[in-house]
Protein backbone atom coordinates (compact mmCIF):
# COMPACT_ATOMS: atom_id res chain seq x y z
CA UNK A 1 118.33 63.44 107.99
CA UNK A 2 116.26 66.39 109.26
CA UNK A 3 114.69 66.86 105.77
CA UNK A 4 112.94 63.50 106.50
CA UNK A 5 111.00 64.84 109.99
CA UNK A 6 107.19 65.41 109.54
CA UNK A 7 105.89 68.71 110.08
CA UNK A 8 104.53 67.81 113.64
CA UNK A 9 108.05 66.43 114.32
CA UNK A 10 109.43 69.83 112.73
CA UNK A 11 107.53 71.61 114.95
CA UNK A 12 108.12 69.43 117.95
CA UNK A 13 112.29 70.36 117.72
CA UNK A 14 111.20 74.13 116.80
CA UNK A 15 109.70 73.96 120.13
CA UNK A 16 112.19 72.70 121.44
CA UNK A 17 114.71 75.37 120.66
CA UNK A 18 117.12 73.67 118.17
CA UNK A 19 118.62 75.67 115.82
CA UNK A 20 118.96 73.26 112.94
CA UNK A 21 114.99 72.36 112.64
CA UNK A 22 114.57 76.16 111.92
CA UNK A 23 117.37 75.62 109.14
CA UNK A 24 114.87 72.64 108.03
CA UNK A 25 111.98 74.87 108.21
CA UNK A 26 113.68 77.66 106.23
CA UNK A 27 114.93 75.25 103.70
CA UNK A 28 111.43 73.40 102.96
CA UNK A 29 109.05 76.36 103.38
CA UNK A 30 111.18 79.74 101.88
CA UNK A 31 110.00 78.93 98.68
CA UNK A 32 106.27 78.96 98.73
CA UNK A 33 106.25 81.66 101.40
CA UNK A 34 108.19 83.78 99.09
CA UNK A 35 106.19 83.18 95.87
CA UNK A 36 103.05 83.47 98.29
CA UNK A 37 104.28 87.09 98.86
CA UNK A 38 105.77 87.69 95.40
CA UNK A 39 101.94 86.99 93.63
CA UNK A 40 100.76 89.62 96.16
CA UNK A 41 103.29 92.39 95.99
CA UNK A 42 104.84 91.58 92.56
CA UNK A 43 107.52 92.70 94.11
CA UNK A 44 110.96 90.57 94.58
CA UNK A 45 112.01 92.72 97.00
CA UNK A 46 109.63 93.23 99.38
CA UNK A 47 108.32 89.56 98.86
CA UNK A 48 111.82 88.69 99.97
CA UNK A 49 111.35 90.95 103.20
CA UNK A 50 108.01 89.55 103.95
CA UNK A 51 109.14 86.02 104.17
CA UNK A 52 112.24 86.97 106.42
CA UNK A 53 109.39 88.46 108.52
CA UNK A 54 107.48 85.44 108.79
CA UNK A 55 110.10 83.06 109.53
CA UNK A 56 111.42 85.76 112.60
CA UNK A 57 107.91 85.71 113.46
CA UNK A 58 107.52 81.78 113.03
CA UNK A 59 110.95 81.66 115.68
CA UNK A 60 109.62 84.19 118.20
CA UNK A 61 106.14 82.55 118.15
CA UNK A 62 106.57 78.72 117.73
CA UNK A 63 105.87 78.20 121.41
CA UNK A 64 102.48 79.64 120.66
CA UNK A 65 101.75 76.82 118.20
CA UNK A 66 99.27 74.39 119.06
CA UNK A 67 98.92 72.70 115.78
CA UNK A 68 95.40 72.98 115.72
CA UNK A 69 96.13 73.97 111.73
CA UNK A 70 98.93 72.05 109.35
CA UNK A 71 102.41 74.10 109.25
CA UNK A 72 101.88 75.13 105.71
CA UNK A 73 98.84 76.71 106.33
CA UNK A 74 99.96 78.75 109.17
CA UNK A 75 103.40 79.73 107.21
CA UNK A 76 100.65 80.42 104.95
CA UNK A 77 98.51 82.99 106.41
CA UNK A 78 101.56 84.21 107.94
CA UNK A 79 102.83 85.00 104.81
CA UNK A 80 99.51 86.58 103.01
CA UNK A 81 98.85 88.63 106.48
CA UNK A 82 102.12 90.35 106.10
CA UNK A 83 101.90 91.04 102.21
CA UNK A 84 98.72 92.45 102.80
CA UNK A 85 99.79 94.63 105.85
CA UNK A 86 103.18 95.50 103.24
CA UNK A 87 100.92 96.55 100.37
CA UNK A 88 98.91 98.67 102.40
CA UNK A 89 101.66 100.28 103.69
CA UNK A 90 103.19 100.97 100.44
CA UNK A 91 99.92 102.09 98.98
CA UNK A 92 99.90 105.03 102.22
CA UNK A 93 103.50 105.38 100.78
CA UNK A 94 102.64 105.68 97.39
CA UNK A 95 100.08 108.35 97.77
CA UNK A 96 102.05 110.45 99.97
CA UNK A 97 104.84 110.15 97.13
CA UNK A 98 102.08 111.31 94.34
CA UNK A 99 100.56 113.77 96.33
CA UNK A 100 104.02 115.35 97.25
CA UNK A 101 105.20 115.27 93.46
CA UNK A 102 102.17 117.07 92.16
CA UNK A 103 103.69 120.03 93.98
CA UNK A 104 107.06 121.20 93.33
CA UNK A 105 109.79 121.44 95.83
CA UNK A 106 108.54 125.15 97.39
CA UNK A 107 104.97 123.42 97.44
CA UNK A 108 103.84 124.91 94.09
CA UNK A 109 101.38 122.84 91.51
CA UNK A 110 102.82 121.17 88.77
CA UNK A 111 101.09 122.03 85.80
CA UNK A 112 101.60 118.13 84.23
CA UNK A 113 102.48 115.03 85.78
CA UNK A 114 105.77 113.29 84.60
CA UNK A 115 105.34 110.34 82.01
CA UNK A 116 107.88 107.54 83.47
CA UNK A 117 106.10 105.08 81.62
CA UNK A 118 109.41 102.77 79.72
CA UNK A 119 108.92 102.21 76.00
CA UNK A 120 109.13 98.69 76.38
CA UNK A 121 105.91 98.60 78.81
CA UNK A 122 103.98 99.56 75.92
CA UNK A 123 104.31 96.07 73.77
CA UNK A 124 101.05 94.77 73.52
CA UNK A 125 102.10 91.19 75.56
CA UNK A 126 103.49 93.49 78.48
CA UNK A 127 100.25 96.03 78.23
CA UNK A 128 98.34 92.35 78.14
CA UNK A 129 99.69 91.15 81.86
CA UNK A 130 99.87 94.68 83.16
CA UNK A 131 96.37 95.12 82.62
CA UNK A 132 95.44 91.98 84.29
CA UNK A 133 98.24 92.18 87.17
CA UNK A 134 96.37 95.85 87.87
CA UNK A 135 92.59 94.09 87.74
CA UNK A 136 94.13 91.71 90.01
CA UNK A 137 94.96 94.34 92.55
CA UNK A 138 91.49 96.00 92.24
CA UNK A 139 89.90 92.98 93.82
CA UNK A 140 88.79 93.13 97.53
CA UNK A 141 91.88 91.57 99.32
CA UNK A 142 89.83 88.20 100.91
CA UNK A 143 89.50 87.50 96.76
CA UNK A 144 92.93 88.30 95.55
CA UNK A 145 94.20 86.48 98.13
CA UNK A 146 91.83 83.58 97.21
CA UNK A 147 92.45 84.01 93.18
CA UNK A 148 96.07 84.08 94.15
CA UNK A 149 96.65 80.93 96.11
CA UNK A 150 94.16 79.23 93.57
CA UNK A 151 95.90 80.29 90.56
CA UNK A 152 99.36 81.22 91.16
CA UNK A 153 99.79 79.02 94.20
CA UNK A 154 97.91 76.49 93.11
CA UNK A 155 96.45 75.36 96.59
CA UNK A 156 93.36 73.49 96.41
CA UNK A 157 90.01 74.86 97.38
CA UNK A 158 90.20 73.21 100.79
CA UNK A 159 93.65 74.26 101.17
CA UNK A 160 92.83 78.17 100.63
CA UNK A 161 89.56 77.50 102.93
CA UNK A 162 92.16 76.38 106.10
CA UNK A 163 94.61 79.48 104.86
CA UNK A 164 91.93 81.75 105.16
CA UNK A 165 89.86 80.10 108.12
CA UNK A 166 87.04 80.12 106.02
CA UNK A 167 84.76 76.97 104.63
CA UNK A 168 85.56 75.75 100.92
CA UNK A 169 82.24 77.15 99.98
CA UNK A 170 82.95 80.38 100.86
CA UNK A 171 86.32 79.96 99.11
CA UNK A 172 84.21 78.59 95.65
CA UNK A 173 82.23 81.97 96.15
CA UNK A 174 85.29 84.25 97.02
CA UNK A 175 86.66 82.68 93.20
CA UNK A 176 83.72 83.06 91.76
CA UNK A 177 82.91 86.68 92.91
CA UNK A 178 86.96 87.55 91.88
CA UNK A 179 86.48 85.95 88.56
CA UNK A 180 83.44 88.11 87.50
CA UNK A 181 84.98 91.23 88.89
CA UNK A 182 88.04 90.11 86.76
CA UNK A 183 86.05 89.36 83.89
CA UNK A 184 84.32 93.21 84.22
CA UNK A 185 87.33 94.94 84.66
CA UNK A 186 89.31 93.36 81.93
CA UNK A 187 85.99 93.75 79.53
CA UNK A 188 86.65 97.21 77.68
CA UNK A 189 90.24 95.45 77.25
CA UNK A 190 89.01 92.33 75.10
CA UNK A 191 86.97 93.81 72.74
């Protein structure tokens, strides 16, 4: 029965404190808020942390919620705002992590740095999406986010435009300006 409410009427019993509409809300929403964080972390880990982090922030904040933007599109940027504030802090992570293993355990420099690259990664159809995942992740985050709910989301433009608080003309040039920059990077790799 509570699979039938509207989002407004979702909302309405989140508000009201009862614990199966956040059951509902889990149910209907954990999908696209996970694969929302999984196209920007690519990650099924940490995409699986982010959306637990959303929908504890969705509980502790639903009294906040004036509705002045649909449900989806506040689950939404709920979910983009926290992969981006995730990747970031894995990237500060990461370079710790390389800086630390380019000296040795008494702080010395290692003369090469260790190939962990698998065999496997090396097929040209793996090389192929590699190369683009990694031009994806070289774009400013406003258009990877975009490029992301566009293309692996597939949100419309006016969609993305009330995700991102942003008109669907800047969206058009956010796409635009991510598809050239894709189009450069990936270049030296289609010739």
């Amino acid at each position: 029965m509570s699979s039938f409410l509207t989002d407004a009427e979702l909302v309405a019993q989140l508000q009201a404190g009862q614990a199966a509409a956040f059951r509902t809300l889990v149910e209907r929403y954990q999908g696209p808020v996970y694969r929302t964080a999984l196209s920007l972390l690519r990650s099924p880990e940490e995409a699986e942390d982010v959306a637990q982090e959303v929908f504890v922030e969705v509980y502790q904040t639903i009294g906040r919620f004036r509705g002045e933007a649909a449900l989806s599109t506040w689950l939404y940027r709920l979910a983009t705002s926290q992969a981006l504030k995730q990747r970031r802090k894995a990237r500060a992570k990461k370079r710790f992590a390389f800086l630390t293993s380019l000296l040795g355990a008494n702080q010395e420099a290692l003369h090469e740095r260790p190939d962990n690259q698998h065999p496997l990664a090396l097929l040209e159809g793996r090389q192929q999406q590699q190369q683009l995942l990694d031009a994806i992740t070289r774009l400013p985050d406003s258009q990877q986010v975009a490029f992301t709910l566009r293309h692996e989301q597939e949100l419309s433009y006016e969609e993305i435009a009330a995700v991102l608080d942003i008109s669907q003309s800047a969206v058009e040039s956010l796409l635009f300006r991510a598809r050239q920059s894709l189009r450069k990077f990936l270049h030296p790799h289609l010739a």
